[in-house]
N, C-alpha and C. Protein backbone atom coordinates (compact mmCIF):
# COMPACT_ATOMS: atom_id res chain seq x y z
N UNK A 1 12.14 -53.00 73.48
CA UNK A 1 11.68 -54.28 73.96
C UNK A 1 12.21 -54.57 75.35
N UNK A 2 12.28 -53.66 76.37
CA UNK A 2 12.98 -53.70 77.51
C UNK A 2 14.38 -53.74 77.42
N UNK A 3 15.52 -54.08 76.50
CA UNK A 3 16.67 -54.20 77.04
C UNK A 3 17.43 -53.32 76.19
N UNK A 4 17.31 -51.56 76.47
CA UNK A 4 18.06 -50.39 76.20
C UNK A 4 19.48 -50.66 75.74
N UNK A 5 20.44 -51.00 77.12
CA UNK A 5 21.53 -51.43 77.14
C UNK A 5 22.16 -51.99 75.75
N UNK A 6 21.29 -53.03 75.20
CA UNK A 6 22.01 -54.10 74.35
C UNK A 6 21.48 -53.04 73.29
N UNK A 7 20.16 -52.44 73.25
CA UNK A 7 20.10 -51.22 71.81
C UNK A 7 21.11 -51.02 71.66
N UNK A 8 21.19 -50.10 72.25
CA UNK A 8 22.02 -48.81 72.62
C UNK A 8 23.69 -49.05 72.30
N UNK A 9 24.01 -50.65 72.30
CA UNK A 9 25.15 -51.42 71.98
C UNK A 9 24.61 -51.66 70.35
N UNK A 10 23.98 -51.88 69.80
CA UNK A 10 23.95 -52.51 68.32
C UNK A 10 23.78 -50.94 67.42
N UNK A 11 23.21 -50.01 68.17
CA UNK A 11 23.21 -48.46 67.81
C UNK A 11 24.73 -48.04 67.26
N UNK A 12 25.31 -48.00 68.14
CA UNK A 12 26.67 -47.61 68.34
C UNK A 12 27.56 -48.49 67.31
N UNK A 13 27.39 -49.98 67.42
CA UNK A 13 27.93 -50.46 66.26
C UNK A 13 27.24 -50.33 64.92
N UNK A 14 26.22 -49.81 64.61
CA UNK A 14 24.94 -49.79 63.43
C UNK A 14 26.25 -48.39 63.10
N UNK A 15 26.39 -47.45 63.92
CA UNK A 15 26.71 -46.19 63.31
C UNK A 15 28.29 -46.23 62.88
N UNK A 16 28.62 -46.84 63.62
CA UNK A 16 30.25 -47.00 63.29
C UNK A 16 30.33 -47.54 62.20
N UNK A 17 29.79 -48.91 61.45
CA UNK A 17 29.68 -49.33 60.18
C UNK A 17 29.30 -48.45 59.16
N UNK A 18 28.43 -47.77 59.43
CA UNK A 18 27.39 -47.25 58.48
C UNK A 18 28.71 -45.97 58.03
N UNK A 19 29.16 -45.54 59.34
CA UNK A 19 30.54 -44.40 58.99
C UNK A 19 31.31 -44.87 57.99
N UNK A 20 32.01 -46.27 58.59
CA UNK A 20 33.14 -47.09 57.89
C UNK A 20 33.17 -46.95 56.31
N UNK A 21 31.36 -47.37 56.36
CA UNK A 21 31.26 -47.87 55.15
C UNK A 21 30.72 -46.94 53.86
N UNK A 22 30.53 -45.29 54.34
CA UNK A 22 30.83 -44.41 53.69
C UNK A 22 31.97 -43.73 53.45
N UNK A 23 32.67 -43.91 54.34
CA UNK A 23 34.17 -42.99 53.70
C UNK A 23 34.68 -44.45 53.45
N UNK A 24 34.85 -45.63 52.89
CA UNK A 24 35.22 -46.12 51.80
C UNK A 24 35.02 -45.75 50.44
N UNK A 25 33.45 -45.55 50.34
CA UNK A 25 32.74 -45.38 48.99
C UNK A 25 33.15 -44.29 49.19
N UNK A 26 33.39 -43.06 49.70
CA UNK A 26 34.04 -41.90 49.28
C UNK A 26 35.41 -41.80 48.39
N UNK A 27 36.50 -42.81 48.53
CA UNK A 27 37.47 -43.19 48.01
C UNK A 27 37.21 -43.88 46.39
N UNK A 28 35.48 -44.51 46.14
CA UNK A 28 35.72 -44.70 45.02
C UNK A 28 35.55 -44.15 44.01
N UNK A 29 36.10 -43.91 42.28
CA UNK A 29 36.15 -43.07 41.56
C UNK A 29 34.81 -43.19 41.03
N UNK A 30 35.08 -44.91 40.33
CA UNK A 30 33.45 -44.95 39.40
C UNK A 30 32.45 -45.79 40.10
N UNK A 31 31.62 -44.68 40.24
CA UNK A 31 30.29 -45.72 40.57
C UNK A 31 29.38 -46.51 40.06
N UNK A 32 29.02 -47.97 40.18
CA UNK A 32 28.82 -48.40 38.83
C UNK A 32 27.23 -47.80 38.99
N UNK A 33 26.48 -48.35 37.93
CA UNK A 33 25.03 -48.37 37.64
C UNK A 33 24.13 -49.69 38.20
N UNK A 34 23.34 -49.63 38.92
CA UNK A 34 23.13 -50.93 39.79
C UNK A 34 21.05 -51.09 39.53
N UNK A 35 21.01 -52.21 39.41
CA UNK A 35 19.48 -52.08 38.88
C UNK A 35 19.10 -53.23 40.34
N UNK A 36 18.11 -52.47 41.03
CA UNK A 36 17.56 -53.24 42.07
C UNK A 36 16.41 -54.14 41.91
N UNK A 37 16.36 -55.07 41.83
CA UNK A 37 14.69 -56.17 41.58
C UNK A 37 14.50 -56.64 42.64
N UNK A 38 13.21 -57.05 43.01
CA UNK A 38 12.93 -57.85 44.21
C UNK A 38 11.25 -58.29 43.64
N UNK A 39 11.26 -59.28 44.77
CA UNK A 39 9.77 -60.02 44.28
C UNK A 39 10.27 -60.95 43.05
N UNK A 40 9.12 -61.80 43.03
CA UNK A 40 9.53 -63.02 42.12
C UNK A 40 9.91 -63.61 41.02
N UNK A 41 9.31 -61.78 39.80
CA UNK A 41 10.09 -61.41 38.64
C UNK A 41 10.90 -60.56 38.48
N UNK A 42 11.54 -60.01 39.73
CA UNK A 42 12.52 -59.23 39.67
C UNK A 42 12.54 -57.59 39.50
N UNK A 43 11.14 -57.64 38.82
CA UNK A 43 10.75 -56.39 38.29
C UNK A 43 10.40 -55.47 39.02
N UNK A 44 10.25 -55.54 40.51
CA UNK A 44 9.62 -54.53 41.71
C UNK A 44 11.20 -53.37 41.72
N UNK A 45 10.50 -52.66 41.96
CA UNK A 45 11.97 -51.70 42.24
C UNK A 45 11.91 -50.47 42.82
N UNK A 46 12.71 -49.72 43.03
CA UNK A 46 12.64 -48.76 43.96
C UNK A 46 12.97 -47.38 43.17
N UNK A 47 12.04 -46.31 43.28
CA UNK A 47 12.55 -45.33 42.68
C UNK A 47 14.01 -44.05 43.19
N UNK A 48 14.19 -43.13 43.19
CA UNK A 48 15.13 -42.20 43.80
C UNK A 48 14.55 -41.87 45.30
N UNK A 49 15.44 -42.10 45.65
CA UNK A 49 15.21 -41.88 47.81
C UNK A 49 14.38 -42.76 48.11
N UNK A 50 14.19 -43.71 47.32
CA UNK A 50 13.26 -45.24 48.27
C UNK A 50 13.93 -45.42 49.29
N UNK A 51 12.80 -45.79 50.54
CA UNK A 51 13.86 -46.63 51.37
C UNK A 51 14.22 -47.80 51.18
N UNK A 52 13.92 -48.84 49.77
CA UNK A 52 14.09 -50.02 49.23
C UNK A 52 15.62 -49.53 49.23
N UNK A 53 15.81 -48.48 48.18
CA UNK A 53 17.13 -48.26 47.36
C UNK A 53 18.08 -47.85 48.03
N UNK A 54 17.32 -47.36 49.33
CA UNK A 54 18.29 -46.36 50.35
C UNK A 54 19.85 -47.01 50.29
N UNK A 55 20.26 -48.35 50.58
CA UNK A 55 21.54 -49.04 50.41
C UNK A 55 22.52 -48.82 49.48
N UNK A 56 21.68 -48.64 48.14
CA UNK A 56 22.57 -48.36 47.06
C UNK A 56 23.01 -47.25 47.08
N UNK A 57 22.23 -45.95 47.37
CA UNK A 57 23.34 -44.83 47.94
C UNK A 57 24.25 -44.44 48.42
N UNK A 58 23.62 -45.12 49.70
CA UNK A 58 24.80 -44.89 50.62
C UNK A 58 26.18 -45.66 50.38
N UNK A 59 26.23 -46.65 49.42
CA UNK A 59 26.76 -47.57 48.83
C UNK A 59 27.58 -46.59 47.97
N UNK A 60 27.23 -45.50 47.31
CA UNK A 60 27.89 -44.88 45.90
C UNK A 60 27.20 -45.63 44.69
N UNK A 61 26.66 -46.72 44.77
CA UNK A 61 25.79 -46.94 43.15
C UNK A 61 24.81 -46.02 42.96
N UNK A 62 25.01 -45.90 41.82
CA UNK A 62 24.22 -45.19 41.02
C UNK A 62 22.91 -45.87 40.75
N UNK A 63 21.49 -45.86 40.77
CA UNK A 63 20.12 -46.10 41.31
C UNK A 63 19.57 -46.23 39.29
N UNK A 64 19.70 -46.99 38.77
CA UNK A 64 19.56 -47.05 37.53
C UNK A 64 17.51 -47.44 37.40
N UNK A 65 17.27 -47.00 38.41
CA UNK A 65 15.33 -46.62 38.03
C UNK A 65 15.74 -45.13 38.98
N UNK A 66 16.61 -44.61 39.02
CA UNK A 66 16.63 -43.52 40.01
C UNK A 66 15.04 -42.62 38.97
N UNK A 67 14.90 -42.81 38.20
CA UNK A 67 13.99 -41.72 37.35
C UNK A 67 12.17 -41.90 37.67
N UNK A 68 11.97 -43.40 38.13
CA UNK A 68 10.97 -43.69 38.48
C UNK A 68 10.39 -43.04 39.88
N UNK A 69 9.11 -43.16 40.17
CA UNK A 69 8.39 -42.44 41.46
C UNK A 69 9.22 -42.70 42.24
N UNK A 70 8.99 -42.26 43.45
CA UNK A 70 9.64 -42.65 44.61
C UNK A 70 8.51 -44.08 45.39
N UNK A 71 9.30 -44.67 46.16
CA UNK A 71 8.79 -45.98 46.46
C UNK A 71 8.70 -47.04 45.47
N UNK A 72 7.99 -48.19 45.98
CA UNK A 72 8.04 -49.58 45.44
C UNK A 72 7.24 -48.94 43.67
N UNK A 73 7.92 -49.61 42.70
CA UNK A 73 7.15 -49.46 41.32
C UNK A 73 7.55 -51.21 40.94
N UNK A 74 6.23 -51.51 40.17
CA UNK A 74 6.49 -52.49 39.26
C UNK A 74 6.79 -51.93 37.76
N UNK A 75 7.74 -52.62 37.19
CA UNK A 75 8.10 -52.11 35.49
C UNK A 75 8.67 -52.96 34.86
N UNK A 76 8.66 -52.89 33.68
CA UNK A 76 8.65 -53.96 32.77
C UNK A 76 10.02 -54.34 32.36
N UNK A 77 10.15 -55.59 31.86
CA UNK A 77 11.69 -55.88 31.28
C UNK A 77 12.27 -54.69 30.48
N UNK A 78 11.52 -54.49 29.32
CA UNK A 78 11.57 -53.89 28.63
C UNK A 78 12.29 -52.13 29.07
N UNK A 79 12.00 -51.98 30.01
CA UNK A 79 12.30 -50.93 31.23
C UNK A 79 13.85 -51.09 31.28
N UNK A 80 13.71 -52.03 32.05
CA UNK A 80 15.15 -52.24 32.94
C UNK A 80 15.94 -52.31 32.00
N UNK A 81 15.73 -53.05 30.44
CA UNK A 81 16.65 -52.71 29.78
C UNK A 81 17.05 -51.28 29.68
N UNK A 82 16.41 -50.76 29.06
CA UNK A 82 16.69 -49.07 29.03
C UNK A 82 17.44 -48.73 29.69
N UNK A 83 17.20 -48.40 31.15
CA UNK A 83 17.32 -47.58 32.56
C UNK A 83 19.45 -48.63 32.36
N UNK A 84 19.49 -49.85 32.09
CA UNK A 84 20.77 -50.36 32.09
C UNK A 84 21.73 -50.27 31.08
N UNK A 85 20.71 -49.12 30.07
CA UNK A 85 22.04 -49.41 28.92
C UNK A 85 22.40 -47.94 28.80
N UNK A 86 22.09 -47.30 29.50
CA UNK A 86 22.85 -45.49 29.70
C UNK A 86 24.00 -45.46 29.68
């Protein structure tokens, strides 16, 4: 958008966090099981390597629709129970 400079500044801090904030989660033992919803019943979710879910990875949670397609899926309560009681 014309102003490189200030990128090129939020780049540099984007990567330094993003470092930080993996070798923390490297330090942790258990990762919990994390169920992602979005949209208005909660039920939208992200399958394994979504870029929805991408956070929870890099995070160390464990992706509890990790089994579903990849990208946005809608699924049922009935679902999420499952996928949360492993």
């Amino acid at each position: 958008m014309g102003n490189e400079a200030e990128a090129e500044k939020l780049a540099v801090w984007y990567e330094r966090e993003l470092t930080d904030a993996k070798q923390r989660v490297s330090r942790v033992k258990e990762h919990p099981l994390v169920y992602y919803g979005r949209g208005t019943s909660g039920l939208q979710t992200g399958g394994k390597g979504s870029i929805n879910v991408e956070i929870l990875e890099i995070l160390g949670a464990r992706n509890a629709a990790a089994e579903a397609r990849a990208g946005l899926v809608t699924v049922s309560f009935e679902q999420v129970i499952l996928w949360t009681r492993k």
